[in-house]
Protein backbone atom coordinates (compact mmCIF):
# COMPACT_ATOMS: atom_id res chain seq x y z
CA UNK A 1 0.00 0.00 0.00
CA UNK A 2 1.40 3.21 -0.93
CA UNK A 3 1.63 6.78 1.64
CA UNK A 4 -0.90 8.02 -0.90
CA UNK A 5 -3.71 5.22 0.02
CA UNK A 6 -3.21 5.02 3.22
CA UNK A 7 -3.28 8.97 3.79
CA UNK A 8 -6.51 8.91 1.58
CA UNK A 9 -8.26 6.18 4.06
CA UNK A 10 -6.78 7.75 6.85
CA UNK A 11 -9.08 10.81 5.72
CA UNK A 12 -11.94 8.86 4.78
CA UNK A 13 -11.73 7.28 8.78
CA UNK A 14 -11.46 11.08 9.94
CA UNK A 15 -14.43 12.19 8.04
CA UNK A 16 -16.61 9.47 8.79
CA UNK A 17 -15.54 9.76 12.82
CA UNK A 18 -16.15 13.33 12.23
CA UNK A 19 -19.74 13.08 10.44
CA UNK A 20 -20.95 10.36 12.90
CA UNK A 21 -19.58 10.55 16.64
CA UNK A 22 -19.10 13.20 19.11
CA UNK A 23 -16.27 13.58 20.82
CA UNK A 24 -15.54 11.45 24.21
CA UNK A 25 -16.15 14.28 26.25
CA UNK A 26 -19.27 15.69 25.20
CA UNK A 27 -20.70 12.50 25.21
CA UNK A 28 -24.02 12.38 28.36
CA UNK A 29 -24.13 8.82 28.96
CA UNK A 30 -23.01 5.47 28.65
CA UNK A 31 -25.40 3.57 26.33
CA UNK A 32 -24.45 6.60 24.07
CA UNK A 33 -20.40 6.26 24.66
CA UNK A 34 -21.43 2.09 23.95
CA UNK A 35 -22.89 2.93 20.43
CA UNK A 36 -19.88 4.67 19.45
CA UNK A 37 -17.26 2.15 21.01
CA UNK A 38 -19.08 -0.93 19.23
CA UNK A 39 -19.30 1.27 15.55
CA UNK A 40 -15.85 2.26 16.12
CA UNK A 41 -14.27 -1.34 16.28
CA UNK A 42 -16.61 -2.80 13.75
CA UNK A 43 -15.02 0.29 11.74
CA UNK A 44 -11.36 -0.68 12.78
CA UNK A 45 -12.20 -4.20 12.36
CA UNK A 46 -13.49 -3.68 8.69
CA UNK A 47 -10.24 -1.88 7.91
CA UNK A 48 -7.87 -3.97 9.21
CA UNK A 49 -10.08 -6.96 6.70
CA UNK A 50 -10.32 -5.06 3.97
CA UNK A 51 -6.76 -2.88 3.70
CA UNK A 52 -4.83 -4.45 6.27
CA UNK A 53 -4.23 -1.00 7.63
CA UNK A 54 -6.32 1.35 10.92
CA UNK A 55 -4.49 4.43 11.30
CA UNK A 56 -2.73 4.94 14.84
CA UNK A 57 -5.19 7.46 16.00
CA UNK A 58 -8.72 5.14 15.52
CA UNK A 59 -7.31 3.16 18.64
CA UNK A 60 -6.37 6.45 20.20
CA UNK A 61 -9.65 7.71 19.88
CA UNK A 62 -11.25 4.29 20.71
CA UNK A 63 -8.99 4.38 24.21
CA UNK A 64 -10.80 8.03 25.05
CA UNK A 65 -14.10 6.57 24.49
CA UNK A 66 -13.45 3.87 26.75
CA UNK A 67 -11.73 6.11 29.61
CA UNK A 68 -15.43 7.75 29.51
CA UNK A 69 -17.30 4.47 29.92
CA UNK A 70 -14.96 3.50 32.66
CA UNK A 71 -16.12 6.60 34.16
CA UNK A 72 -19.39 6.12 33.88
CA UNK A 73 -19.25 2.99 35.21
CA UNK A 74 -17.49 3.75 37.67
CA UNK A 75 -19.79 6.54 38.38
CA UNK A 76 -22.77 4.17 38.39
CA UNK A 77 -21.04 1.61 40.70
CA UNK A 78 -20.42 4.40 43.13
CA UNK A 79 -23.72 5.64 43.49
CA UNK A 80 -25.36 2.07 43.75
CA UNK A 81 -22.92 1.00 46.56
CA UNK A 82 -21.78 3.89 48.47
């Protein structure tokens, strides 16, 4: 695969993250932050199948979204047991 492709799907992954998720930390709660963590792996998942290639930043961005879940779990576990 040539710099060329893989900077062209590395845009295509920014616009589509761009178009269809919010950023981690505007995000209200966690069946919300879920949606985007499952869409975001079957995304990575379907480019690692297809090109053999997920730029470094998807699993950056996947590793926010899953700080925020922790958080809200955490959140949730705290309120129900404390």
């Amino acid at each position: 695969m040539t710099d060329y492709e893989r900077t062209k799907l590395d845009l295509a992954l920014k616009e589509f993250t761009k178009r269809n998720f919010e950023k981690p930390d505007k995000c209200k709660n966690p069946d919300q932050i879920r949606y985007y963590i499952q869409e975001l792996c079957a995304k990575i998942e379907e480019y690692e199948t297809k090109f053999e290639f997920v730029p470094a930043w998807a699993y950056t961005l996947l590793t926010q979204y899953n700080l925020v879940h922790n958080g809200f779990i955490y959140e949730d576990f705290h309120n129900t047991y404390a």
